[in-house]
Protein backbone atom coordinates (compact mmCIF):
# COMPACT_ATOMS: atom_id res chain seq x y z
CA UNK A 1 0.00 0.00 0.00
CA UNK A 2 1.37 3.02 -1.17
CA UNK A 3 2.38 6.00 1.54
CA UNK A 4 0.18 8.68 0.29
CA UNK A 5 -3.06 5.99 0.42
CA UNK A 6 -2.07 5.41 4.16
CA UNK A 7 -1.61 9.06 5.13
CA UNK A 8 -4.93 9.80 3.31
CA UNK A 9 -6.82 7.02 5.15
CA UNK A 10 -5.59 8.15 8.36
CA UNK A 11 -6.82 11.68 7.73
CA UNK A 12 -10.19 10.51 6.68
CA UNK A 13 -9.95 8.29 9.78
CA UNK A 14 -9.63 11.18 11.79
CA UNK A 15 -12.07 13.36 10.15
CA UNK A 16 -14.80 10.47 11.45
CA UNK A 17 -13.60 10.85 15.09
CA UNK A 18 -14.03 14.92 14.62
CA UNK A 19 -17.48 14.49 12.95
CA UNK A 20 -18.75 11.69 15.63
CA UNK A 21 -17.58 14.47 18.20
CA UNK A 22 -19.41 16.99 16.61
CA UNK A 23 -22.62 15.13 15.75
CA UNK A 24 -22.60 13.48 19.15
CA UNK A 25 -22.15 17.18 21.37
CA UNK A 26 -24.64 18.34 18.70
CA UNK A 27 -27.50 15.39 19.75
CA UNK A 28 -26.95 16.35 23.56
CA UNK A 29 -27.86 20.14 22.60
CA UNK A 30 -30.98 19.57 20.83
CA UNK A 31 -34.59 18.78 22.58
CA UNK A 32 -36.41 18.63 18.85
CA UNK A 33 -37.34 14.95 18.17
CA UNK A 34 -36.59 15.52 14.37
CA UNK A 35 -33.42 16.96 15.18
CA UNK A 36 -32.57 13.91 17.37
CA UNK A 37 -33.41 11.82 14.80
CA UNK A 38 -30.88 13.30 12.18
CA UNK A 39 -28.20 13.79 14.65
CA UNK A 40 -28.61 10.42 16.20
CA UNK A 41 -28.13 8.92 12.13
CA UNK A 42 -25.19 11.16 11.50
CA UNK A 43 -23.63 10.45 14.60
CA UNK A 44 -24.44 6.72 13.83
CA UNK A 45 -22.54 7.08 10.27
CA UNK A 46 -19.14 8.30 11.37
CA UNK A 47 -19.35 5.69 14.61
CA UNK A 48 -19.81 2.76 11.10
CA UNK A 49 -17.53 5.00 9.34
CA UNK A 50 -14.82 4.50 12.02
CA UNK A 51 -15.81 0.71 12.38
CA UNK A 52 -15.23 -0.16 8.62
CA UNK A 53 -11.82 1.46 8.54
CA UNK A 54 -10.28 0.30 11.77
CA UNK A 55 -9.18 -3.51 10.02
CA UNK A 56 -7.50 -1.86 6.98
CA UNK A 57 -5.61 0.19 9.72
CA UNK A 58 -4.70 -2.04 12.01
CA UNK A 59 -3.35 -3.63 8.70
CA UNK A 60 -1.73 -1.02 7.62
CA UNK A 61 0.17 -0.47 10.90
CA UNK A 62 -1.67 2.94 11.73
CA UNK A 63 -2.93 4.04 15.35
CA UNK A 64 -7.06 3.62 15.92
CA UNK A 65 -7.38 4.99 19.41
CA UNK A 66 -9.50 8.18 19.79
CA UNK A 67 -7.03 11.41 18.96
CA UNK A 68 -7.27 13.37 22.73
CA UNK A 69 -6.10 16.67 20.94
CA UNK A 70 -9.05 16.38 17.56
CA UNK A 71 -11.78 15.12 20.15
CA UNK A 72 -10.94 18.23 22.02
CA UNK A 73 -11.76 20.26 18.70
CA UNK A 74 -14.49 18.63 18.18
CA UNK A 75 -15.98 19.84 21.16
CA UNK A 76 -15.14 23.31 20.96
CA UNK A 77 -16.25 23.13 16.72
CA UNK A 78 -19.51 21.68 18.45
CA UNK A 79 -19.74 24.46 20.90
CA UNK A 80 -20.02 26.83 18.69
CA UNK A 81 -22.23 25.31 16.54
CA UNK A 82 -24.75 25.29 19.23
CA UNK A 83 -25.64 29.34 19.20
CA UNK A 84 -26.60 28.61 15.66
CA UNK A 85 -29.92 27.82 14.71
CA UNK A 86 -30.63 24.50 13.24
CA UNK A 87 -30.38 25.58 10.06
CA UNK A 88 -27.02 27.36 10.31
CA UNK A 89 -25.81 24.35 11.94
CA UNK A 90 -26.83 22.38 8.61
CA UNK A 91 -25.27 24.74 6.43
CA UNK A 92 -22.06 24.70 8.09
CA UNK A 93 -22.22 20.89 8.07
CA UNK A 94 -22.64 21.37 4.12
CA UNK A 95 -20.03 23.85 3.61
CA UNK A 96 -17.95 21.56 5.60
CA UNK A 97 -18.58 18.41 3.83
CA UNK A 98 -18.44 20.33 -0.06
CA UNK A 99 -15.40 22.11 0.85
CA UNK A 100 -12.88 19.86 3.21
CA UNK A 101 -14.18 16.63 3.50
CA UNK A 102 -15.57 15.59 0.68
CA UNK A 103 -12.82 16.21 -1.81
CA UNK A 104 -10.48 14.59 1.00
CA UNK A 105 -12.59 11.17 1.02
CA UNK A 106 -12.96 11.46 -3.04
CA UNK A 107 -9.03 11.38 -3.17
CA UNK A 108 -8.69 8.36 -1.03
CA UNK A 109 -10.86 6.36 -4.10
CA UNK A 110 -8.11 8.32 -6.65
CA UNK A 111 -4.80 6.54 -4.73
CA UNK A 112 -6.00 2.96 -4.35
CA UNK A 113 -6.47 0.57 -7.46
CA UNK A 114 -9.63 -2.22 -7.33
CA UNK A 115 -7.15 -5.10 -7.16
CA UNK A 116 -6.79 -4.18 -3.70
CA UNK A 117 -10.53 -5.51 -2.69
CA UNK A 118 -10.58 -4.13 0.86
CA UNK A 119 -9.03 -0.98 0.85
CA UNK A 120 -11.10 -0.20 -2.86
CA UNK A 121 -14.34 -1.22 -0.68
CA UNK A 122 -13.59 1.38 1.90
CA UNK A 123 -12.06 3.99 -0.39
CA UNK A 124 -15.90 3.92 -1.98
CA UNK A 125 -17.44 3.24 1.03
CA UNK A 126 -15.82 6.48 2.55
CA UNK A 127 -16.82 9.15 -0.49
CA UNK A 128 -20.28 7.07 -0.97
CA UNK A 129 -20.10 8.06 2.92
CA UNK A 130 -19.59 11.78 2.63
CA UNK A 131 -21.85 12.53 -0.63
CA UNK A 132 -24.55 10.49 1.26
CA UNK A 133 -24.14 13.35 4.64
CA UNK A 134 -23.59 16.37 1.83
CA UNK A 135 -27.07 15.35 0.26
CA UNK A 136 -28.67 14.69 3.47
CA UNK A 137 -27.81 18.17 4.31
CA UNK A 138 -29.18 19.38 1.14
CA UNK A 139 -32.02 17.88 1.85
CA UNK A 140 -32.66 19.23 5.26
CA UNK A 141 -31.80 22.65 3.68
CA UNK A 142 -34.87 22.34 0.91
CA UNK A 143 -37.06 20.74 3.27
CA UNK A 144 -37.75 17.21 1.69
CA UNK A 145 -39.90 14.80 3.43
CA UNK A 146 -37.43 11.31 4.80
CA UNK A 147 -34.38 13.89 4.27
CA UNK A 148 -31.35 11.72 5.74
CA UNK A 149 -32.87 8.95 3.35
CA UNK A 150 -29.24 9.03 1.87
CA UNK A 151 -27.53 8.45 5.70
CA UNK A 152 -30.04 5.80 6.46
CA UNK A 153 -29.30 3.74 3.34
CA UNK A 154 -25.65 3.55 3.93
CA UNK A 155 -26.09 2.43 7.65
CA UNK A 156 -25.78 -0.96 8.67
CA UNK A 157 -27.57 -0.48 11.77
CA UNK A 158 -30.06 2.80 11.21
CA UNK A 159 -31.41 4.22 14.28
């Protein structure tokens, strides 16, 4: 496995442990049922997220314990988030997933080659993963009825 595949998979790795911090501070600030509901899938994505990578990892040699220093930002990116409305909240998740994280997870898929069964799976898994979050927030945004419909499908174990 080539170095910059590894380095990439450990930043996406991290990037779950920052959004399950976020989504999870986020679902202990809300009272709104619906709200619950989305934050309690999202949250539930990044915690599978997390889980899928962790045997490719441990493969590859690379540290899976939680990060002290990102959980920390997490937190404090959470924090924040919570004088926002729930709206502004979802748009910063979107701007967040268009602009950092989803280009990051796309160019895992770009550095591994489908020979490689398990680390293609995840690679597709992880961008599938992000565009699936990015349209869920779109969703939210125009108001669509069943809005994380794209979160739910990906889960393994939907809330």
């Amino acid at each position: 496995m080539n170095k910059k595949f590894k380095d990439c998979l450990f930043e996406v790795y991290l990037g779950e442990q920052a959004g399950e911090m976020i989504f999870e501070s986020l679902l202990a600030s809300v009272e709104d049922n619906d709200h619950k509901y989305i934050y309690s899938n999202m949250l539930q994505l990044e915690t599978e997220g997390k889980a899928i990578m962790r045997p490719l990892l441990v493969e590859l040699g690379l540290p899976i314990e939680e990060n002290k220093q990102l959980r920390n930002q997490g937190v404090e990116i959470a924090e924040a988030f919570k004088n926002l409305s729930f709206k502004e909240q979802i748009q910063n998740i979107h701007k967040s997933v268009n602009e950092i994280y989803l280009p990051q997870y796309e160019e895992l898929a770009t550095l591994v080659d489908e020979e490689n069964t398990q680390a293609h799976f995840i690679a597709k898994f992880m961008g599938d993963h992000e565009r699936a979050i990015l349209q869920a927030s779109e969703n939210i945004l125009k108001g669509t009825n069943n809005p994380i419909e794209p979160i739910t499908k990906l889960l393994k174990f939907p809330i």
